[in-house]
C-alpha atoms as a PDB file:
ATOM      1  CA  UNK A   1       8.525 -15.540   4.847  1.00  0.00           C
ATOM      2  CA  UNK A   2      11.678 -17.664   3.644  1.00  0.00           C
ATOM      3  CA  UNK A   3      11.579 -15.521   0.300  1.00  0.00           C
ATOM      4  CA  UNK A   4      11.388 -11.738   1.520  1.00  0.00           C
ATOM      5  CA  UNK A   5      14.307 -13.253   4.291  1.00  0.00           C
ATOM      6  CA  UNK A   6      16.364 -14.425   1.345  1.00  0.00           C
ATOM      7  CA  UNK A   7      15.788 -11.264  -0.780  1.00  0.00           C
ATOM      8  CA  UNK A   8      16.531  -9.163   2.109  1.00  0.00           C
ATOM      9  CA  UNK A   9      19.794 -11.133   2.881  1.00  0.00           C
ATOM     10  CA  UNK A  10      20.949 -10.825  -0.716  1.00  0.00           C
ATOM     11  CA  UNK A  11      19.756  -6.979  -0.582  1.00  0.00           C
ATOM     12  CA  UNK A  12      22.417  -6.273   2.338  1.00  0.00           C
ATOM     13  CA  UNK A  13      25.266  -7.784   0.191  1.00  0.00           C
ATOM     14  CA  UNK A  14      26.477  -5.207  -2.460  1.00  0.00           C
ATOM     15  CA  UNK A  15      27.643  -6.150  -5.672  1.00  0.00           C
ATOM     16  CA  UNK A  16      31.415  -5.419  -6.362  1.00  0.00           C
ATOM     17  CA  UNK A  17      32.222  -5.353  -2.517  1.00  0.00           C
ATOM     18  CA  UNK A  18      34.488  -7.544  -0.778  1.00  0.00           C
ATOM     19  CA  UNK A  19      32.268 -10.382   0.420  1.00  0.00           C
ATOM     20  CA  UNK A  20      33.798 -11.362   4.003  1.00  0.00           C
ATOM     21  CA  UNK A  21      32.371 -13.520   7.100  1.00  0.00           C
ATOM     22  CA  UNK A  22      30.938 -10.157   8.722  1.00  0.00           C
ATOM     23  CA  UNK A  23      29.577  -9.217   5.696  1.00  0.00           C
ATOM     24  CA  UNK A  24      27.236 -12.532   5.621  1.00  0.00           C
ATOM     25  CA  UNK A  25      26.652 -12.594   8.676  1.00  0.00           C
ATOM     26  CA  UNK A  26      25.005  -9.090   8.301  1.00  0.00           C
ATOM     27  CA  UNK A  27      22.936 -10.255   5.355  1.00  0.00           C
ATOM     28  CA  UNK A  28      21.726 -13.515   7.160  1.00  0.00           C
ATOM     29  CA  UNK A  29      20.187 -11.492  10.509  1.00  0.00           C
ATOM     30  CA  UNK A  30      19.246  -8.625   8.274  1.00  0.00           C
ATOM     31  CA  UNK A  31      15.407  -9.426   7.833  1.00  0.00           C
ATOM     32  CA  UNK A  32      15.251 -10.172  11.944  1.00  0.00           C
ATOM     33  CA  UNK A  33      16.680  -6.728  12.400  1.00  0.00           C
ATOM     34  CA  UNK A  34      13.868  -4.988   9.995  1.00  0.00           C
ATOM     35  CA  UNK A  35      11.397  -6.865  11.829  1.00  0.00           C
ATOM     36  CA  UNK A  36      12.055  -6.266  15.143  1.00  0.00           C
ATOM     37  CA  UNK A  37      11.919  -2.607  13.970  1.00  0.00           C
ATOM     38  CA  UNK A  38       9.078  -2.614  12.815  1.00  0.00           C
ATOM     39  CA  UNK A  39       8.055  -4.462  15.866  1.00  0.00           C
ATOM     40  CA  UNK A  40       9.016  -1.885  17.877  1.00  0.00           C
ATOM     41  CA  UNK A  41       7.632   0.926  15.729  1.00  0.00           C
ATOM     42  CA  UNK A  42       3.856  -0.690  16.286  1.00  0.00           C
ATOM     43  CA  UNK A  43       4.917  -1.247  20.201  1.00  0.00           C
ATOM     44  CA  UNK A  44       5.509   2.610  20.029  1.00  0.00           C
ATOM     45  CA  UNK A  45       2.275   3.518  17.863  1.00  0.00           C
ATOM     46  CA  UNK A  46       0.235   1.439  19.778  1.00  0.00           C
ATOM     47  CA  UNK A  47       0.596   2.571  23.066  1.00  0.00           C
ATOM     48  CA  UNK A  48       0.553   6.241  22.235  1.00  0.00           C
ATOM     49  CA  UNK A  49      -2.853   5.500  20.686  1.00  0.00           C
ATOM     50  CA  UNK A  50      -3.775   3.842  24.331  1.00  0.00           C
ATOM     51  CA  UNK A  51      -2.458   6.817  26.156  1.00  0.00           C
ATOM     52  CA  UNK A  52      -4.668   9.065  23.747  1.00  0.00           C
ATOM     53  CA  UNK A  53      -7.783   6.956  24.189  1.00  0.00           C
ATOM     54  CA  UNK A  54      -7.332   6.950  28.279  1.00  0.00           C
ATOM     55  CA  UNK A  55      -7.101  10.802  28.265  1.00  0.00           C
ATOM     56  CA  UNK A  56      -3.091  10.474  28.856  1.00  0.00           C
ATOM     57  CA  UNK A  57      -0.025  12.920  27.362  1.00  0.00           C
ATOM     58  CA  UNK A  58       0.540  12.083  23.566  1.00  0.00           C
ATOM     59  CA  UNK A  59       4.714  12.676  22.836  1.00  0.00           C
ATOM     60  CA  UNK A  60       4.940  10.621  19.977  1.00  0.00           C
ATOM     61  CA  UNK A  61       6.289  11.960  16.990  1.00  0.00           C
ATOM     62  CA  UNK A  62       5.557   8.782  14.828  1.00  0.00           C
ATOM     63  CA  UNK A  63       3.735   8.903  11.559  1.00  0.00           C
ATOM     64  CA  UNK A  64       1.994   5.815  12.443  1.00  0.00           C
ATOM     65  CA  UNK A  65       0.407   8.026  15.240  1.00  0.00           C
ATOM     66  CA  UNK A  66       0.167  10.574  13.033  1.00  0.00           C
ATOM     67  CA  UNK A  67      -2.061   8.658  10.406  1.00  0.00           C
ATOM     68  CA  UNK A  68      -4.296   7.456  13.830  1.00  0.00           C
ATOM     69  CA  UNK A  69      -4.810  11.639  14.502  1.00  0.00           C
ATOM     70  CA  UNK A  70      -5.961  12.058  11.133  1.00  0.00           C
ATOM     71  CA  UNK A  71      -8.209   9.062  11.495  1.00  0.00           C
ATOM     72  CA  UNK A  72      -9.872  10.547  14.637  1.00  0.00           C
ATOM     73  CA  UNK A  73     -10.533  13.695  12.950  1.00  0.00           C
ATOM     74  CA  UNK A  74     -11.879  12.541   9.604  1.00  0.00           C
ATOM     75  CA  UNK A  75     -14.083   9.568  11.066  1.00  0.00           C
ATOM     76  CA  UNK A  76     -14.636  10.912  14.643  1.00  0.00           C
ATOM     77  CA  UNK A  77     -14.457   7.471  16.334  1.00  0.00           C
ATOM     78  CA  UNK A  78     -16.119   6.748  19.664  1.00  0.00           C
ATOM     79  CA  UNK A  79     -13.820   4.627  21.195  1.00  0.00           C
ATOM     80  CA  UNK A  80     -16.337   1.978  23.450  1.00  0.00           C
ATOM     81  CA  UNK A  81     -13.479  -0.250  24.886  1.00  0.00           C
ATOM     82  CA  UNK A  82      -9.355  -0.600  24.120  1.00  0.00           C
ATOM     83  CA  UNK A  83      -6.608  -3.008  24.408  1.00  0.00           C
ATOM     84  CA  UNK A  84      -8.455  -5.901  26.162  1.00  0.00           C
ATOM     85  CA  UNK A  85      -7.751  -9.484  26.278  1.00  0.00           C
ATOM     86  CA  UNK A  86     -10.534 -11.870  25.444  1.00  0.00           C
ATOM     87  CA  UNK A  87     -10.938 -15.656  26.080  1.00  0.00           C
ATOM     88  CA  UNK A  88     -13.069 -18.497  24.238  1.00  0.00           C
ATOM     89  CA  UNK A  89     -13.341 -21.008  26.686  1.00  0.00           C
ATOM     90  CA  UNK A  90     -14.314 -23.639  24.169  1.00  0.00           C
ATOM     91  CA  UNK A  91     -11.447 -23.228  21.667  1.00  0.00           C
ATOM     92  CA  UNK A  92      -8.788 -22.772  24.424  1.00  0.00           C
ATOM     93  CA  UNK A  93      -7.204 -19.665  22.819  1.00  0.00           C
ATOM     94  CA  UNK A  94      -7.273 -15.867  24.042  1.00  0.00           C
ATOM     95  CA  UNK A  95      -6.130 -12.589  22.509  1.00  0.00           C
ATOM     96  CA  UNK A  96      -6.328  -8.859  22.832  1.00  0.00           C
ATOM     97  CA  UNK A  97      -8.472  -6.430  20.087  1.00  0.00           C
ATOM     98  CA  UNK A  98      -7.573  -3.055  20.054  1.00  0.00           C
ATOM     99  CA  UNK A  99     -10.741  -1.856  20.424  1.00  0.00           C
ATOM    100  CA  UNK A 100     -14.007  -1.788  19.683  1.00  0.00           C
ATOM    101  CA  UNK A 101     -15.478   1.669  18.647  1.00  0.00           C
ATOM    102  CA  UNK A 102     -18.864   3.667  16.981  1.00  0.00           C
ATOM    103  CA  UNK A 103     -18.216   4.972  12.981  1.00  0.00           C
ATOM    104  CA  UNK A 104     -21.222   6.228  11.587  1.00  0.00           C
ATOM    105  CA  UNK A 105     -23.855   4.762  14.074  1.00  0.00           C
ATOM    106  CA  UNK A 106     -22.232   1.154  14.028  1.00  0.00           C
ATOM    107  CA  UNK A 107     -19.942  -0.168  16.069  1.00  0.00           C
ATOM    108  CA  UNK A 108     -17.193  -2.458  14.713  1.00  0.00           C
ATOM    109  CA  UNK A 109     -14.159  -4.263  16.283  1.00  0.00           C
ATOM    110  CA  UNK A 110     -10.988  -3.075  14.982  1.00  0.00           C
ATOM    111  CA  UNK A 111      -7.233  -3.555  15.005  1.00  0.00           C
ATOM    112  CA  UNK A 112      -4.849  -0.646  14.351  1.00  0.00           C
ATOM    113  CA  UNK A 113      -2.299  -1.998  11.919  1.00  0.00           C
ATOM    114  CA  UNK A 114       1.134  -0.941  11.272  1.00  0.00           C
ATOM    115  CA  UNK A 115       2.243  -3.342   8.649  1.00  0.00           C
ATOM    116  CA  UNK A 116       3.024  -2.171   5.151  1.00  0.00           C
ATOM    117  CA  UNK A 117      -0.159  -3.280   4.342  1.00  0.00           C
ATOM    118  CA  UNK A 118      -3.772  -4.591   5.009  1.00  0.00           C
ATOM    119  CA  UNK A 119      -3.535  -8.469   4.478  1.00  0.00           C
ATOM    120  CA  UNK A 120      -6.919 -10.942   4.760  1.00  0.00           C
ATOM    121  CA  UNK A 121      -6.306 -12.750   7.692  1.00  0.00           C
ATOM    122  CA  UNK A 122      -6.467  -9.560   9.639  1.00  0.00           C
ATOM    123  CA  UNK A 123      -9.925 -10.405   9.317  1.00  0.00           C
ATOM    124  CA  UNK A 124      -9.776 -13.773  10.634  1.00  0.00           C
ATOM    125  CA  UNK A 125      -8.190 -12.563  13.399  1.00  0.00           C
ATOM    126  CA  UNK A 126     -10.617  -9.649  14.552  1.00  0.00           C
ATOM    127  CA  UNK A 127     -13.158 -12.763  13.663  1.00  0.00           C
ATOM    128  CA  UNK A 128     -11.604 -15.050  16.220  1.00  0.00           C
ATOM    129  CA  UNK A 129     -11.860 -11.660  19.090  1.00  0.00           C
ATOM    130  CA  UNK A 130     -15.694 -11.696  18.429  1.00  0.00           C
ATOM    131  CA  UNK A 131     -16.105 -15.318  19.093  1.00  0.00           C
ATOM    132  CA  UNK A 132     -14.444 -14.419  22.741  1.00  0.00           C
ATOM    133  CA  UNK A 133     -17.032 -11.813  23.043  1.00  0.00           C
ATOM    134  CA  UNK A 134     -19.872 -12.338  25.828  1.00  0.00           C
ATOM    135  CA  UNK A 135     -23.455 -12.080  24.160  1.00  0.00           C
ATOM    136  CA  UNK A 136     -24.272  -8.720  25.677  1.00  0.00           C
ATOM    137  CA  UNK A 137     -21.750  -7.074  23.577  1.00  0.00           C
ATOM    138  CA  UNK A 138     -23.684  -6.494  20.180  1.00  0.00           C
ATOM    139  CA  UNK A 139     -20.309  -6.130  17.297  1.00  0.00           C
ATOM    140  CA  UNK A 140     -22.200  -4.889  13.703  1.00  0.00           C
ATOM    141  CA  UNK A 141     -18.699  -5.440  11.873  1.00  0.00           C
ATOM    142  CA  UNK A 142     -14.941  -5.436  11.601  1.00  0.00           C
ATOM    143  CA  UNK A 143     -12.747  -2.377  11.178  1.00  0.00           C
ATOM    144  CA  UNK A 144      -8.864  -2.635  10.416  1.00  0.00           C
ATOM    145  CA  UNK A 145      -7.113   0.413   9.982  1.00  0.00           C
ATOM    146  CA  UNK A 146      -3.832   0.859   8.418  1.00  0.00           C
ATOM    147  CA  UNK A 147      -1.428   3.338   9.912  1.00  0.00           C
ATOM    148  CA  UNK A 148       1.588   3.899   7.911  1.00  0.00           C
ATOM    149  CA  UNK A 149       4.269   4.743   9.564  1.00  0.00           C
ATOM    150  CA  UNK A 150       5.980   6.173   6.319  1.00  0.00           C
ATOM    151  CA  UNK A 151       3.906   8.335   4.727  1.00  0.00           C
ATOM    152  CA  UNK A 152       1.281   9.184   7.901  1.00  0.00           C
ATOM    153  CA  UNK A 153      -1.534   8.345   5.946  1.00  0.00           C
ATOM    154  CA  UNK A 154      -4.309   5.971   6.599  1.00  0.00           C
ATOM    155  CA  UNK A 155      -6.669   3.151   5.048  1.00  0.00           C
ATOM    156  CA  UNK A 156      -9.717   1.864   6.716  1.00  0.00           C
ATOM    157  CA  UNK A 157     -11.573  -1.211   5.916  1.00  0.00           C
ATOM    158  CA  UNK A 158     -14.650  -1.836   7.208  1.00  0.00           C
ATOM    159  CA  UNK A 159     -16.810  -4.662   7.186  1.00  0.00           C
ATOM    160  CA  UNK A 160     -20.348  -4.619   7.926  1.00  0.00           C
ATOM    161  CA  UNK A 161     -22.001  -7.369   5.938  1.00  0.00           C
ATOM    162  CA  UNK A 162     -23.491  -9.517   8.158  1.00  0.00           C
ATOM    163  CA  UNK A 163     -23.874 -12.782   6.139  1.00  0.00           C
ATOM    164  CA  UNK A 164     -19.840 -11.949   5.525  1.00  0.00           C
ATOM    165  CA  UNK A 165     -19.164 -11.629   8.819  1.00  0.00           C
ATOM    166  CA  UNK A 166     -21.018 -14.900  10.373  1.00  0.00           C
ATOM    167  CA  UNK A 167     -18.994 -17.320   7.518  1.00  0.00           C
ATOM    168  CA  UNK A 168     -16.363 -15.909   8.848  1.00  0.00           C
ATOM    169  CA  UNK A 169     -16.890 -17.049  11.920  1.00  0.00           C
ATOM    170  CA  UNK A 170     -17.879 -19.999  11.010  1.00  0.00           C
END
């Protein structure tokens, strides 16, 4: 984190410019400001896919919610459950998936992602929703799906290999 915050800081600072107090204080809340952007952009992209999946008006014009359309039609999800908080009462810890849905006959708990990319612990953390899971709900793998909110496109990953899946639980 400390080196993308430093590289952003020293981004916002233009060579040949007068370097003054404002100027560095820009560059030193600079990555907070992209962040909480980008924050917002997922808050945005998120609940627009919730209002879609509960049957609700869709105004978004946001090519993160774009990329979840063309998700929809291409894979044809059915979307079993959405945006609910789980509990392991063992571990002390809680969370909330963002669904869990069929693709092709199995059904997988997934995350929507916004971030500029897929990164591994997404896995770990759709990992830790399953072990919140009650029994009765049978989970055949993980699906993350990237929504970019710059070019409208998406990227699925889906993981369905059990013996995968349990040492990741483990």
């Amino acid at each position: 984190m400390l080196p993308w915050a430093v590289k952003t800081a020293l981004e916002t600072l233009q060579i040949g410019k007068v370097i003054t107090q404002q100027t560095i204080d820009t560059a030193l809340v600079a990555h907070k400001v992209i962040t909480q952007e980008a924050g917002e952009e997922g808050t945005l992209v998120h609940q627009a896919i919730n209002d879609y999946v509960h049957g609700k008006e869709v105004n978004c014009e946001s090519l993160g919610y774009k990329a979840f359309l063309s998700f929809v039609h291409d894979h044809k999800p059915k979307i079993l459950m959405s945006e609910q908080m789980v509990y392991n009462e063992e571990m002390e810890y809680a969370g909330t998936f963002d669904v869990i849905m069929e693709v092709n006959g199995k059904r997988y708990i997934g995350d929507w992602k916004t971030s500029k990319s897929i990164y591994g612990e997404y896995l770990m953390q759709l990992a830790g929703y399953v072990l919140c899971l009650p029994d009765m709900i049978h989970i055949d793998g993980f699906a993350v799906v990237h929504l970019d909110k710059f070019t409208g496109k998406y990227e699925i990953v889906l993981v369905d290999n059990k013996e995968f899946i349990d040492s990741i639980k483990e």
